[in-house]
Protein backbone atom coordinates (compact mmCIF):
# COMPACT_ATOMS: atom_id res chain seq x y z
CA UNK A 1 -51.14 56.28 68.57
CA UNK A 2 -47.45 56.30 68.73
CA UNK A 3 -47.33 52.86 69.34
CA UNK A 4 -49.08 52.25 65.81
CA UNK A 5 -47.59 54.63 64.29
CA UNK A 6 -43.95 52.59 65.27
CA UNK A 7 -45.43 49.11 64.09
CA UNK A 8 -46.57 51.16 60.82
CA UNK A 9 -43.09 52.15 60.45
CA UNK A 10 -41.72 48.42 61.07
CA UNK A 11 -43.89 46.87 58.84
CA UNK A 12 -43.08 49.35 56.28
CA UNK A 13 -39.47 48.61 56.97
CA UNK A 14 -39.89 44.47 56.69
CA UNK A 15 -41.87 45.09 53.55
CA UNK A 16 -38.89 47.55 52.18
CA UNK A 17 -36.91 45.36 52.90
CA UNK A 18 -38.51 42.03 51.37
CA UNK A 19 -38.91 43.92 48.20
CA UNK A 20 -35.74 44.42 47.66
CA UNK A 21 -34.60 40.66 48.57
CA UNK A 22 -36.98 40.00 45.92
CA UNK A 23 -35.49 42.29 43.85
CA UNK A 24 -32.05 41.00 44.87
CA UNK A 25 -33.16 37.62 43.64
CA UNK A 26 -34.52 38.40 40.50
CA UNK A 27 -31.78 40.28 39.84
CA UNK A 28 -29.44 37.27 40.93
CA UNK A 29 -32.05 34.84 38.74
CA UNK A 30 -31.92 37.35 35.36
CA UNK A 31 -28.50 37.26 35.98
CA UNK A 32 -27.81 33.56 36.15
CA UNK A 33 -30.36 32.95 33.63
CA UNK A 34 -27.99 35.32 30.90
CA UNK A 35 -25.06 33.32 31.88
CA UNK A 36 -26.50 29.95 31.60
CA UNK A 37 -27.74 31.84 28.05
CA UNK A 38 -24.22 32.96 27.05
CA UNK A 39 -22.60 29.78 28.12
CA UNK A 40 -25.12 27.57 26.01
CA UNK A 41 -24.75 30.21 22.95
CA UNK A 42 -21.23 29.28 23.40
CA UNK A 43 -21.53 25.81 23.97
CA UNK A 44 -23.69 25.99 20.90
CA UNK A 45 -21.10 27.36 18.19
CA UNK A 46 -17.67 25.40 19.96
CA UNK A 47 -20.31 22.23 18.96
CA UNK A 48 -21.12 24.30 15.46
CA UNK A 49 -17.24 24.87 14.61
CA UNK A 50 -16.38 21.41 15.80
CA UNK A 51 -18.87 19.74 13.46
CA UNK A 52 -17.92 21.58 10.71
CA UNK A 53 -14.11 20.76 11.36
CA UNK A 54 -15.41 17.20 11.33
CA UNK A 55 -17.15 17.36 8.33
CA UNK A 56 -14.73 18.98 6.37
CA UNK A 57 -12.32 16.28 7.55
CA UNK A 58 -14.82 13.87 6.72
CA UNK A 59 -15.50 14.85 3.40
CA UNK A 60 -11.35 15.99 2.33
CA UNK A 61 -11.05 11.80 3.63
CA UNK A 62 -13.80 10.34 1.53
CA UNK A 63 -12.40 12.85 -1.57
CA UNK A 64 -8.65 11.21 -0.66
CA UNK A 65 -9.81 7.74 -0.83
CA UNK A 66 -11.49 8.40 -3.76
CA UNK A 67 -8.61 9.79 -5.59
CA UNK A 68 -6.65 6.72 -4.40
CA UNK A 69 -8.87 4.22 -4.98
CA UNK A 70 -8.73 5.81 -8.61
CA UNK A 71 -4.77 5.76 -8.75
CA UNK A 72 -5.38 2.24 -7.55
CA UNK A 73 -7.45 1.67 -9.82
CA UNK A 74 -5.82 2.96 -13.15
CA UNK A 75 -2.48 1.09 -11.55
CA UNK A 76 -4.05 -2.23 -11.62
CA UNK A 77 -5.49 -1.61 -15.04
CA UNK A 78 -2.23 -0.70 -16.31
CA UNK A 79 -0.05 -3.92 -14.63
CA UNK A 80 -2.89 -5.94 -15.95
CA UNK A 81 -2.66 -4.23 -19.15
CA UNK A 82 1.38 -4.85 -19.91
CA UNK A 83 2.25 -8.54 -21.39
CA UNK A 84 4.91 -8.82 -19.26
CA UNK A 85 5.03 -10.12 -15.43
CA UNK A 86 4.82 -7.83 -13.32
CA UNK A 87 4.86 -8.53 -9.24
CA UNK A 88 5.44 -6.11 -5.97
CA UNK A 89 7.20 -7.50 -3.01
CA UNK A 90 7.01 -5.66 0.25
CA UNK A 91 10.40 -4.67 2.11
CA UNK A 92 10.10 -8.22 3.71
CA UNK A 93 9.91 -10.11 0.03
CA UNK A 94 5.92 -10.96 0.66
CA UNK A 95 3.68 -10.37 -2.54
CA UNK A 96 1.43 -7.08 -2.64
CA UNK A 97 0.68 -7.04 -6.20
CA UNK A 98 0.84 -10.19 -9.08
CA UNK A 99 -0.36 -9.18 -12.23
CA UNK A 100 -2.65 -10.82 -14.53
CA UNK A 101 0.23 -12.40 -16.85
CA UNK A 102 2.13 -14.04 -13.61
CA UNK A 103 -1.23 -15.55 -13.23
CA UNK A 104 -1.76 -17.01 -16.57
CA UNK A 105 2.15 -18.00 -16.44
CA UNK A 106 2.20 -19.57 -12.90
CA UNK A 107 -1.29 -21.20 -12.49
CA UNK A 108 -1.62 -18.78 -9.16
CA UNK A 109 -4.27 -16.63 -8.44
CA UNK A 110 -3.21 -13.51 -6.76
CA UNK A 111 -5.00 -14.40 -3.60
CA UNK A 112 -3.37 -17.33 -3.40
CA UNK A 113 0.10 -15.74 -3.44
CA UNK A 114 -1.11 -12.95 -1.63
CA UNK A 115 1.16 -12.04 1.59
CA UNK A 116 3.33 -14.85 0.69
CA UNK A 117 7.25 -14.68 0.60
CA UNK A 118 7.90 -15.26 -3.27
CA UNK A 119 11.06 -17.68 -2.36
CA UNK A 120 8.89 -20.02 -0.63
CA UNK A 121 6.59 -20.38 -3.90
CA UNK A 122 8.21 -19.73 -7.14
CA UNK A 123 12.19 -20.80 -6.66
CA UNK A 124 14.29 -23.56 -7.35
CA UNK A 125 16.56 -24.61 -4.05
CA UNK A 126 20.02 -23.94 -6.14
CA UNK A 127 18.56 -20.68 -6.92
CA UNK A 128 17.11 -19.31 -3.48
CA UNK A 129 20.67 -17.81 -1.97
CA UNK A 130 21.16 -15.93 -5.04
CA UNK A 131 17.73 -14.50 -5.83
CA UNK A 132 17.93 -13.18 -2.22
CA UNK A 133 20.84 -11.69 -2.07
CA UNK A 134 19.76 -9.56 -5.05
CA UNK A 135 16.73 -8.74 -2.90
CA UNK A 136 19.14 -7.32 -0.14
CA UNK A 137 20.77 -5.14 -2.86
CA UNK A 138 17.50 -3.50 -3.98
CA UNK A 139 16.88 -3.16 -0.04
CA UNK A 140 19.81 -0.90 -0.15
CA UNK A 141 18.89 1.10 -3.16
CA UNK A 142 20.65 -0.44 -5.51
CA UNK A 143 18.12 0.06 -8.17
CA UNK A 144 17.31 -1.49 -12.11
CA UNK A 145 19.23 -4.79 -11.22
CA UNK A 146 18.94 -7.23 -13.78
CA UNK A 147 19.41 -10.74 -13.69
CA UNK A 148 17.81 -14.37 -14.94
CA UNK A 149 16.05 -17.52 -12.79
CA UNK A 150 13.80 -20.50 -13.30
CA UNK A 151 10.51 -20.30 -11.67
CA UNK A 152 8.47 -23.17 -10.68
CA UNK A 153 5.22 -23.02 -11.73
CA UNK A 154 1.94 -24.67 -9.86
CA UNK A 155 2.10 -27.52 -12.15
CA UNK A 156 5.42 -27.89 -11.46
CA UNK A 157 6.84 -27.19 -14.62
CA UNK A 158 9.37 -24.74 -15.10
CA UNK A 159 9.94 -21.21 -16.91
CA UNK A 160 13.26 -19.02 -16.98
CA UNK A 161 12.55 -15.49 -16.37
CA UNK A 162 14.68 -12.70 -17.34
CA UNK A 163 14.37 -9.17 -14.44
CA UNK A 164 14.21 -6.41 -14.03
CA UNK A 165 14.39 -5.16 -11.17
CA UNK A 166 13.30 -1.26 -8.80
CA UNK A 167 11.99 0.12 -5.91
CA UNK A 168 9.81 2.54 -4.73
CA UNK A 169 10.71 4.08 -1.10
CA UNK A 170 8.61 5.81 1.83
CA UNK A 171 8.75 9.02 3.11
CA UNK A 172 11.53 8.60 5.43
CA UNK A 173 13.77 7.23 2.29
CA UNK A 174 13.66 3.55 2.96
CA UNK A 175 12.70 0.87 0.57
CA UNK A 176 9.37 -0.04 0.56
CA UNK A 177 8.54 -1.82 -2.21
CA UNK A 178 10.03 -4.01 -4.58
CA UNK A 179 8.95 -4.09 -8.29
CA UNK A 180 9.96 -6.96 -10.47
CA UNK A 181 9.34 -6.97 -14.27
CA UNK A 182 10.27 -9.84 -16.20
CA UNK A 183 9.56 -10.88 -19.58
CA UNK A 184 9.71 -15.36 -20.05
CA UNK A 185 12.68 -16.14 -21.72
CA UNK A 186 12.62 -20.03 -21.55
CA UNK A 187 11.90 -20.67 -25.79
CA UNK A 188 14.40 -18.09 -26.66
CA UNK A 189 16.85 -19.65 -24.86
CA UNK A 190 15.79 -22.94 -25.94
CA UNK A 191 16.21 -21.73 -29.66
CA UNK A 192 19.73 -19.70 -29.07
CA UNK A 193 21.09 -23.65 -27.39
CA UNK A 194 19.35 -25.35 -30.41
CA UNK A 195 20.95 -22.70 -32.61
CA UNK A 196 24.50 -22.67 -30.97
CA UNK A 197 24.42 -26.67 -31.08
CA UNK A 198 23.13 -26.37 -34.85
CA UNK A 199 26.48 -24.13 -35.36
CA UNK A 200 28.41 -26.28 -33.83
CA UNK A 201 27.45 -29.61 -35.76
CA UNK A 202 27.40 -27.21 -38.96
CA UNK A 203 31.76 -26.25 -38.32
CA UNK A 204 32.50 -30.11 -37.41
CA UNK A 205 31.19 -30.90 -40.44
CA UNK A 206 33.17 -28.65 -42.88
CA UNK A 207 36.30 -28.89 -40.67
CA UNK A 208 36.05 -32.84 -40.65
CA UNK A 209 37.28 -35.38 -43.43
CA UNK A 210 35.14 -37.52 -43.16
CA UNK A 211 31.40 -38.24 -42.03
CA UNK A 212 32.85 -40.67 -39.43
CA UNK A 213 34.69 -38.30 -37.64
CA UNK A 214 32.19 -35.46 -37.69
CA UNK A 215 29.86 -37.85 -36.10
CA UNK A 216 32.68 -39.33 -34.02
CA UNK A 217 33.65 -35.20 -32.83
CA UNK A 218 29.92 -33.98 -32.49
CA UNK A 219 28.98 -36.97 -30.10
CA UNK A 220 32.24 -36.33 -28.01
CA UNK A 221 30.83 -32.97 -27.52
């Protein structure tokens, strides 16, 4: 009898003592099955405040582009607009804009001139050294300088064009574009020679005795 009674009292202990193992482990598995939960809950809104951080970037991006393809936009409507020439040079004298009355003017499409240094296409040799140098001026902020050239158009005719001349700079305070406006001078200057010649012939005339030596002064220049 007492030997039952001892293996009674070991089985009861090995049975104590699996139930609390298993209670150990389903403790241990409720346990790591709340963490897993917390960390996914977590996971879950990091993933939920990233995507909304996204999407608000997304959509403030697609609202910026809009408003600049707008200002783009209106821009180009207004330089197309104007009668006068209008063209944008980039801090290294390559075309970013050419309105639609350089076009009509020069025969060039702007995406033929496009990204193209404006000395190689529209100057006279005689003329290059000096147009540049007024290009490094208005590199250094010397803004609103005016001053007159011949350009060569795609036919290769030729049309003097009076500037104007600004710039527009970048954050940092350096030039970064160039705007030209010029208005086509070439029949007004035409008219003022054929006028100042006119003038000229007109005083030989009343200053002279006689036709003969009008004609003889006015031919001698």
């Amino acid at each position: 009898g007492d030997i039952r009674k001892v293996i009674n009292e070991m089985e009861n202990e090995e049975r104590g003592r699996l139930q609390q193992q298993l209670q150990a482990r389903k403790a241990r598995s409720r346990k790591t099955i709340l963490t897993l939960a917390i960390a996914i809950c977590l996971s879950l809104i990091v993933l939920a405040v990233i995507y909304y951080f996204i999407c608000r970037e997304v959509t403030e991006r697609k609202k910026t582009e809009e408003t600049l393809n707008q200002e783009r936009n209106f821009i180009s409507a207004i330089l197309d607009t104007v009668g006068m020439l209008v063209i944008v040079l980039d801090s290294q004298g390559q075309i970013v804009r050419f309105n639609q009355a350089c076009e009509q003017i020069t025969g060039y499409s702007f995406d033929e001139v496009r990204g193209r240094y404006f000395w190689n296409l529209f100057l006279l040799p005689e003329e290059l050294e000096s147009v540049k140098a007024v290009f490094e001026q208005l590199l250094t902020g010397r803004s609103f300088l005016e001053y007159e050239n011949y350009w060569v158009m795609k036919d290769g005719s030729r049309r003097l064009i009076g500037w104007s001349n600004t710039f527009l700079k970048d954050y940092e305070g350096s030039v970064e574009y160039v705007v030209c406006t010029g208005v086509d001078i070439t029949d007004r200057k035409r008219s003022e020679r054929l006028m100042t010649a006119q003038y000229a012939a007109t005083r030989v005339l009343a200053e002279s005795a006689t036709i003969g030596e009008a004609t003889r002064q006015i031919l001698q220049g």
